[in-house]
C-alpha atoms as a PDB file:
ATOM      1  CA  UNK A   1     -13.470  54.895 -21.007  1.00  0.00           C
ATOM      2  CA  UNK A   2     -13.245  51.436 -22.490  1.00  0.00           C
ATOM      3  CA  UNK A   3     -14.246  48.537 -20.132  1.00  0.00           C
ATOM      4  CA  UNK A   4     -12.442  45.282 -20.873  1.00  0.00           C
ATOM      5  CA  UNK A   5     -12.774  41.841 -20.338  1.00  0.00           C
ATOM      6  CA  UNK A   6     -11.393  39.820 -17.746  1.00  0.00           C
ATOM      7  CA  UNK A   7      -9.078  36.874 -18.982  1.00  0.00           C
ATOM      8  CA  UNK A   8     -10.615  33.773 -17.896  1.00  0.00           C
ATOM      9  CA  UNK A   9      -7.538  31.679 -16.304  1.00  0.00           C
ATOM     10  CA  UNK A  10      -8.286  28.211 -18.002  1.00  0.00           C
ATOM     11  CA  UNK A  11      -5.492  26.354 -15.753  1.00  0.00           C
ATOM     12  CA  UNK A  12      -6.798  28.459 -12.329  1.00  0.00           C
ATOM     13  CA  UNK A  13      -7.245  25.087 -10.802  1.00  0.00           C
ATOM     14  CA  UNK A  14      -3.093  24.585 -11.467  1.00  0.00           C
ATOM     15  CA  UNK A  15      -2.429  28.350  -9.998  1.00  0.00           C
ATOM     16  CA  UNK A  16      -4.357  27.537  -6.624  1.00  0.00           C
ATOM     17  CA  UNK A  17      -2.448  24.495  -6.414  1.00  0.00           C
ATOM     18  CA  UNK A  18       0.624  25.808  -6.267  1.00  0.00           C
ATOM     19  CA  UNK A  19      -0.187  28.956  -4.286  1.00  0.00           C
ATOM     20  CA  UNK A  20      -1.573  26.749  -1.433  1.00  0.00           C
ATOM     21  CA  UNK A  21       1.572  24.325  -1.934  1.00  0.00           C
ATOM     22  CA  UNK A  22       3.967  27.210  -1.814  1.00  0.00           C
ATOM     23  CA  UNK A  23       1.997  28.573   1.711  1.00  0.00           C
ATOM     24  CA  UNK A  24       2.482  24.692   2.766  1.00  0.00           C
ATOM     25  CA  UNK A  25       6.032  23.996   2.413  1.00  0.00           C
ATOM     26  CA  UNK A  26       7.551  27.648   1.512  1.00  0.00           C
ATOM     27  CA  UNK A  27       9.596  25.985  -1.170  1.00  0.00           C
ATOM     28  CA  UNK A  28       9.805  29.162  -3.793  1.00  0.00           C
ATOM     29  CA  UNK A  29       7.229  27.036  -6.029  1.00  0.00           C
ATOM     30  CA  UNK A  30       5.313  30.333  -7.620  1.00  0.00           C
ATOM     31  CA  UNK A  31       2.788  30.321 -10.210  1.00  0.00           C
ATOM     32  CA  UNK A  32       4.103  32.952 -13.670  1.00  0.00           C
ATOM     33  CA  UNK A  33       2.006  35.659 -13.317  1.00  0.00           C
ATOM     34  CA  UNK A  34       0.178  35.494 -16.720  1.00  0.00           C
ATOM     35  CA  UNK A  35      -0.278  32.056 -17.984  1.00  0.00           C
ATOM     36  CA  UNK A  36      -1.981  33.615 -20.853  1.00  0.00           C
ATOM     37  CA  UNK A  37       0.741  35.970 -21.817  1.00  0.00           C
ATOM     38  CA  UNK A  38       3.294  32.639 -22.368  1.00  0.00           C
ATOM     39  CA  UNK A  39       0.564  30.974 -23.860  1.00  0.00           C
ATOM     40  CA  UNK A  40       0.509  33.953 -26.538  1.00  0.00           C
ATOM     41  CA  UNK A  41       3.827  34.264 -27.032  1.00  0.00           C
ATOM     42  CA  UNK A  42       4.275  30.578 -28.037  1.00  0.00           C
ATOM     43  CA  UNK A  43       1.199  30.874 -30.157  1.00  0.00           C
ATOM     44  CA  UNK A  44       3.168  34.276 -32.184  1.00  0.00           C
ATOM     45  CA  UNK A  45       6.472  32.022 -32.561  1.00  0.00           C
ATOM     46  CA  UNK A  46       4.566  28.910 -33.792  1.00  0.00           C
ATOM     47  CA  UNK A  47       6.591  26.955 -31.223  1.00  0.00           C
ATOM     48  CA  UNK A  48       6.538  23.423 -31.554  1.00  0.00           C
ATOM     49  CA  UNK A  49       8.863  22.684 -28.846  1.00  0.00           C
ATOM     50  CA  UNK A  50       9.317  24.696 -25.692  1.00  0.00           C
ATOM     51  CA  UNK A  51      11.611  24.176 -22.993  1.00  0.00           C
ATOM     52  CA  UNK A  52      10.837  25.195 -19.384  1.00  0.00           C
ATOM     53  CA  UNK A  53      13.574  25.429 -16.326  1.00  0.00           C
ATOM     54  CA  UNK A  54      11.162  25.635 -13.572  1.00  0.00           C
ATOM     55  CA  UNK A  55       8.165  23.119 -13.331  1.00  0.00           C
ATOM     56  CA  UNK A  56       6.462  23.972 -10.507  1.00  0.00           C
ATOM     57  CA  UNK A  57       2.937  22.593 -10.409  1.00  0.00           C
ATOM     58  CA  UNK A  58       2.932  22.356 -14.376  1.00  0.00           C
ATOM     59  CA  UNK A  59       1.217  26.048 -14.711  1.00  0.00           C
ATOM     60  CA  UNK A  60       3.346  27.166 -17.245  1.00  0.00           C
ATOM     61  CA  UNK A  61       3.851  24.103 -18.546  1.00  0.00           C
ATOM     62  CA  UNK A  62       0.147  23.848 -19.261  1.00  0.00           C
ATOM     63  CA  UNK A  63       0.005  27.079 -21.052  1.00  0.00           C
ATOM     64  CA  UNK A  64       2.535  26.303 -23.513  1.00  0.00           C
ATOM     65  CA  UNK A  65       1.410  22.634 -23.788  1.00  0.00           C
ATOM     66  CA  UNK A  66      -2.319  24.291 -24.423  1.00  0.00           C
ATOM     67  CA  UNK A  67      -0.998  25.833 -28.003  1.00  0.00           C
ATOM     68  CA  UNK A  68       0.097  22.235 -29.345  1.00  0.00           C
ATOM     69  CA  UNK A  69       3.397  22.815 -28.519  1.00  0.00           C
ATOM     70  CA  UNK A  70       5.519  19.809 -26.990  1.00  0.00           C
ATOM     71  CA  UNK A  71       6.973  20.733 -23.360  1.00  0.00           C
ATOM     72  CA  UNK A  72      10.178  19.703 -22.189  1.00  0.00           C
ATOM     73  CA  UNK A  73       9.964  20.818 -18.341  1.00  0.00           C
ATOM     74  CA  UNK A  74      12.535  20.581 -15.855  1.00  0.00           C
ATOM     75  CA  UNK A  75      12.492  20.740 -12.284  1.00  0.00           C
ATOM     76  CA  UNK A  76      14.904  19.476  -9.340  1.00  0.00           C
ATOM     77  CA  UNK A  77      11.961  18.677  -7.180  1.00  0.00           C
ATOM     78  CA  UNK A  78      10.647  15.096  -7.809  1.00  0.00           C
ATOM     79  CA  UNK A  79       7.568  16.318  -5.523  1.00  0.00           C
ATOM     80  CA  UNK A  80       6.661  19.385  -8.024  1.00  0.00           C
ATOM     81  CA  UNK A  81       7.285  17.509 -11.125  1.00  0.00           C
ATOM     82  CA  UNK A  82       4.616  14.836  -9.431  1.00  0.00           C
ATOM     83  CA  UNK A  83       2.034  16.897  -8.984  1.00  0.00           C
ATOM     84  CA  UNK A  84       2.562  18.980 -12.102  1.00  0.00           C
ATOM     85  CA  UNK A  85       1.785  15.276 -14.403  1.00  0.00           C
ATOM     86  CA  UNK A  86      -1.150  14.860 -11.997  1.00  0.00           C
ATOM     87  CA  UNK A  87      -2.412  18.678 -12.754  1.00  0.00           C
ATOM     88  CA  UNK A  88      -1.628  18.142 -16.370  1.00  0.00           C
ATOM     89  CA  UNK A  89      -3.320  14.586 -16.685  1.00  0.00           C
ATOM     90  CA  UNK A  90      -7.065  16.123 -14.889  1.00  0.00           C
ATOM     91  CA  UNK A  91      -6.679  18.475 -18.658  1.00  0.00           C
ATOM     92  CA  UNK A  92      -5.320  16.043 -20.852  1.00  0.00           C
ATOM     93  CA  UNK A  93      -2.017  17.602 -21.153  1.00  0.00           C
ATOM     94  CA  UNK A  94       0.376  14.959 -20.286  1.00  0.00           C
ATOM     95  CA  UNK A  95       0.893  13.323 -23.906  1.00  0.00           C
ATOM     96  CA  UNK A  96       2.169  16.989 -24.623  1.00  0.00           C
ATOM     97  CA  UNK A  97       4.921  17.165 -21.692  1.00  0.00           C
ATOM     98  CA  UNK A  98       8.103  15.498 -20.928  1.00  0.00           C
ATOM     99  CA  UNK A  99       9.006  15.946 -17.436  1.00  0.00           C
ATOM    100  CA  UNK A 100      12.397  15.836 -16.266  1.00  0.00           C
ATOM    101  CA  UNK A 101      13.460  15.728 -12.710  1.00  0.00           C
ATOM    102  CA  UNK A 102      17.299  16.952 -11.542  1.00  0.00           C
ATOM    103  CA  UNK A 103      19.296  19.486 -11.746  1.00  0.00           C
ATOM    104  CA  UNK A 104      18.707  21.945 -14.648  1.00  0.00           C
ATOM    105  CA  UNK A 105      21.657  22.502 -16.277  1.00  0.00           C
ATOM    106  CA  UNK A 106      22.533  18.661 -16.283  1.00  0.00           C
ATOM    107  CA  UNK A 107      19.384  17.899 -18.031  1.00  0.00           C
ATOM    108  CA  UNK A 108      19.193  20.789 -20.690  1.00  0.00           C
ATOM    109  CA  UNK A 109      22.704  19.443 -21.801  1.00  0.00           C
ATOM    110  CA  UNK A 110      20.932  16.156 -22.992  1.00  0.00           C
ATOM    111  CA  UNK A 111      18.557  18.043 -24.738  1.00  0.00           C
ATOM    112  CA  UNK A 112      18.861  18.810 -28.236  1.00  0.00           C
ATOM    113  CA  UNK A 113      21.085  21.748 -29.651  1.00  0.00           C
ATOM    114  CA  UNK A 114      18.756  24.491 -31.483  1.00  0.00           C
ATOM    115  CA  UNK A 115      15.183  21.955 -31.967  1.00  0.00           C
ATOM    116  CA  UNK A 116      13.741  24.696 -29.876  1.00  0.00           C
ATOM    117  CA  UNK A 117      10.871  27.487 -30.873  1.00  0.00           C
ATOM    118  CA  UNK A 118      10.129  28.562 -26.774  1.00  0.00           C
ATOM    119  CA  UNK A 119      12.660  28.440 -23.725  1.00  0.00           C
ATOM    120  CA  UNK A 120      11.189  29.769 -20.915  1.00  0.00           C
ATOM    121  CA  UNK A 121      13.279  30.317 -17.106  1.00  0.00           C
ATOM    122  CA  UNK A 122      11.186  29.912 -14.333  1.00  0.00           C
ATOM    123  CA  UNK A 123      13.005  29.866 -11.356  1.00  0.00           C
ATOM    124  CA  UNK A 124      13.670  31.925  -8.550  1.00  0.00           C
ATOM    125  CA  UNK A 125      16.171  34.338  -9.969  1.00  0.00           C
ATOM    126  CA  UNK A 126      17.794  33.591 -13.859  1.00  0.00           C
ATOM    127  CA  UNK A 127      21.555  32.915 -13.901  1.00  0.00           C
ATOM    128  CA  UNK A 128      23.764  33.569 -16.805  1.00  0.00           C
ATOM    129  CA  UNK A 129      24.671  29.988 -16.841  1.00  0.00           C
ATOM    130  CA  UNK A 130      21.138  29.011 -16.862  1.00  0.00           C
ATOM    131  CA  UNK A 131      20.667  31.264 -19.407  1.00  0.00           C
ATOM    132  CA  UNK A 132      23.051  30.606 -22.049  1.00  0.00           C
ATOM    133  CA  UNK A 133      21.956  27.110 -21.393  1.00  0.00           C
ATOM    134  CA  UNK A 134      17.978  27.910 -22.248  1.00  0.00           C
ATOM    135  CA  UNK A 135      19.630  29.456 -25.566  1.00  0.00           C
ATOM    136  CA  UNK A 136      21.774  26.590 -26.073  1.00  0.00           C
ATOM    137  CA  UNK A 137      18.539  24.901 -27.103  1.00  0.00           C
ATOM    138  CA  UNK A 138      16.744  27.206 -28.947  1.00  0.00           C
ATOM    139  CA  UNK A 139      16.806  27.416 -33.161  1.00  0.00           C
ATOM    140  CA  UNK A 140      17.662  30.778 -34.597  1.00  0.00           C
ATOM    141  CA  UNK A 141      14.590  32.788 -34.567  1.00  0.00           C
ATOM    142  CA  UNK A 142      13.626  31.451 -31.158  1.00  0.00           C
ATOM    143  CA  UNK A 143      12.320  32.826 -28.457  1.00  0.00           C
ATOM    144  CA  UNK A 144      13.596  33.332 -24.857  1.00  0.00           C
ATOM    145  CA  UNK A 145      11.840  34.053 -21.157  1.00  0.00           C
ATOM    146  CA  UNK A 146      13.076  34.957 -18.544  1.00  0.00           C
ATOM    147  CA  UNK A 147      11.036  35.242 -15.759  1.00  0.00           C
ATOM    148  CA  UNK A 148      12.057  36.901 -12.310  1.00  0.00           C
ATOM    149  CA  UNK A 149      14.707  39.076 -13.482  1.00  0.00           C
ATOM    150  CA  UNK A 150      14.203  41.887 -10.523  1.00  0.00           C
ATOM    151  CA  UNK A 151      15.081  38.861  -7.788  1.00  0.00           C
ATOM    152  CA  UNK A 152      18.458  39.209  -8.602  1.00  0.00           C
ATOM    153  CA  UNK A 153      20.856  36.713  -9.855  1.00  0.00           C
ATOM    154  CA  UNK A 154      22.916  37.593 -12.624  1.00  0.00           C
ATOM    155  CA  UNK A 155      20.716  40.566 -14.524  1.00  0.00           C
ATOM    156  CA  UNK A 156      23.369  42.337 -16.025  1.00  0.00           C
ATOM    157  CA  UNK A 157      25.475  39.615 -17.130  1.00  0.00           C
ATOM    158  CA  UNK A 158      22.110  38.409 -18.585  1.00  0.00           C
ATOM    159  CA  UNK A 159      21.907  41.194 -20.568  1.00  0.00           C
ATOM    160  CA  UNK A 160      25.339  41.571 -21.736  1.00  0.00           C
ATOM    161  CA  UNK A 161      25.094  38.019 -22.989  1.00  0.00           C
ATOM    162  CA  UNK A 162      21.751  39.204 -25.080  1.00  0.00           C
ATOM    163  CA  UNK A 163      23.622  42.290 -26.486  1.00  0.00           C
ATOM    164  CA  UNK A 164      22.831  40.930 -30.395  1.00  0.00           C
ATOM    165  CA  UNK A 165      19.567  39.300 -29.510  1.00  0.00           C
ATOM    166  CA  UNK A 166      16.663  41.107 -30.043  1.00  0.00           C
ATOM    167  CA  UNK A 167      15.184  42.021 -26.307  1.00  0.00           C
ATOM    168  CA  UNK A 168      12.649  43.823 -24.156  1.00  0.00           C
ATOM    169  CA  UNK A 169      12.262  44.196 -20.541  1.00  0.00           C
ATOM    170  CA  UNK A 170       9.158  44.066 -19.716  1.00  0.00           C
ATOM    171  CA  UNK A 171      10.718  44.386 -16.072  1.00  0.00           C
ATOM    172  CA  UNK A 172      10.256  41.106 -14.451  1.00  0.00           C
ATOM    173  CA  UNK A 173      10.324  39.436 -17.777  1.00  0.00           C
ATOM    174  CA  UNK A 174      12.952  39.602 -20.440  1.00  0.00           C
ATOM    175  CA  UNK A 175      11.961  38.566 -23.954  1.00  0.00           C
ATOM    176  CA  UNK A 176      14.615  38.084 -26.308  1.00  0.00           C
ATOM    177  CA  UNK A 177      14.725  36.599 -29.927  1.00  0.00           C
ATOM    178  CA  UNK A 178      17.895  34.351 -30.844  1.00  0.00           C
ATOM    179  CA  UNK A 179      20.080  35.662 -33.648  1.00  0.00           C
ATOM    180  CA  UNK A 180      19.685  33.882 -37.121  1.00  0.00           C
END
């Protein structure tokens, strides 16, 4: 039997933020479940942009921003994306992360067409539009997550949309790599 290691949680600070904020105002604001797992993943596709629908408390945002990577996040709630540059300032974070506060669709059609390496859904339950928007931004070769995808939404249309991307569900998480 091989013992491992437990992964020390660098941003655990950021996770019992939003835990205790979510138990406070029951507003759906939920930590990803392994911060280190996104922070691989943009680490394996080099990303030097990543774009996140779903700020939270900056958790994610963090994670990615933690590889070098520049974070576009995006969240409707002008409270979360608050407290997420206040999280991300106490570990120096903030000159990595752009945050953007309305709707999410809105904003990632300002952003730029294919620049990005990472796109990464974080809200309650993907959509297909939200979806096809997140991929909308990403360069060929890059790399999408979608988080939640057993809450519902729009899971099969999600997939049918990926049908010539690369993918695996991992369950709650879909990975999928963008044509070239």
């Amino acid at each position: 039997m091989t013992a491992t290691m437990p992964i020390r949680d660098t941003f655990a600070d950021i996770k019992t933020a939003t835990l205790a904020h979510l138990d406070e105002h029951g507003c759906g604001c939920y930590p990803y479940s392994s911060g280190s797992l996104l922070a691989v993943l943009a680490a394996t596709a080099r990303a030097g942009t990543v774009v996140e629908l779903g700020t939270a408390l900056g958790y994610s945002a963090a994670w990615f921003a933690s590889t070098g990577a520049h974070v576009h996040t995006i969240d409707r709630d002008p409270t979360h994306t608050g407290q997420a540059r206040h999280h991300l300032a106490k570990h120096r974070l903030t000159g990595r992360v752009t945050f953007h506060t309305g709707e999410g669709l809105d904003i990632l059609s300002t952003l730029a067409t294919g620049g990005a390496d990472v796109a990464f859904f974080d809200g309650y339950a993907p959509t297909a539009a939200a979806v096809d928007a997140l991929g909308a931004t990403l360069r060929p070769g890059g790399l999408l997550i979608a988080a939640n995808m057993t809450l519902g939404g729009d899971a099969g249309a999600i997939h049918g949309r990926l049908a010539d991307w690369w993918h695996a569900d991992l369950g709650e998480t879909l990975l999928a790599v963008k044509p070239h």
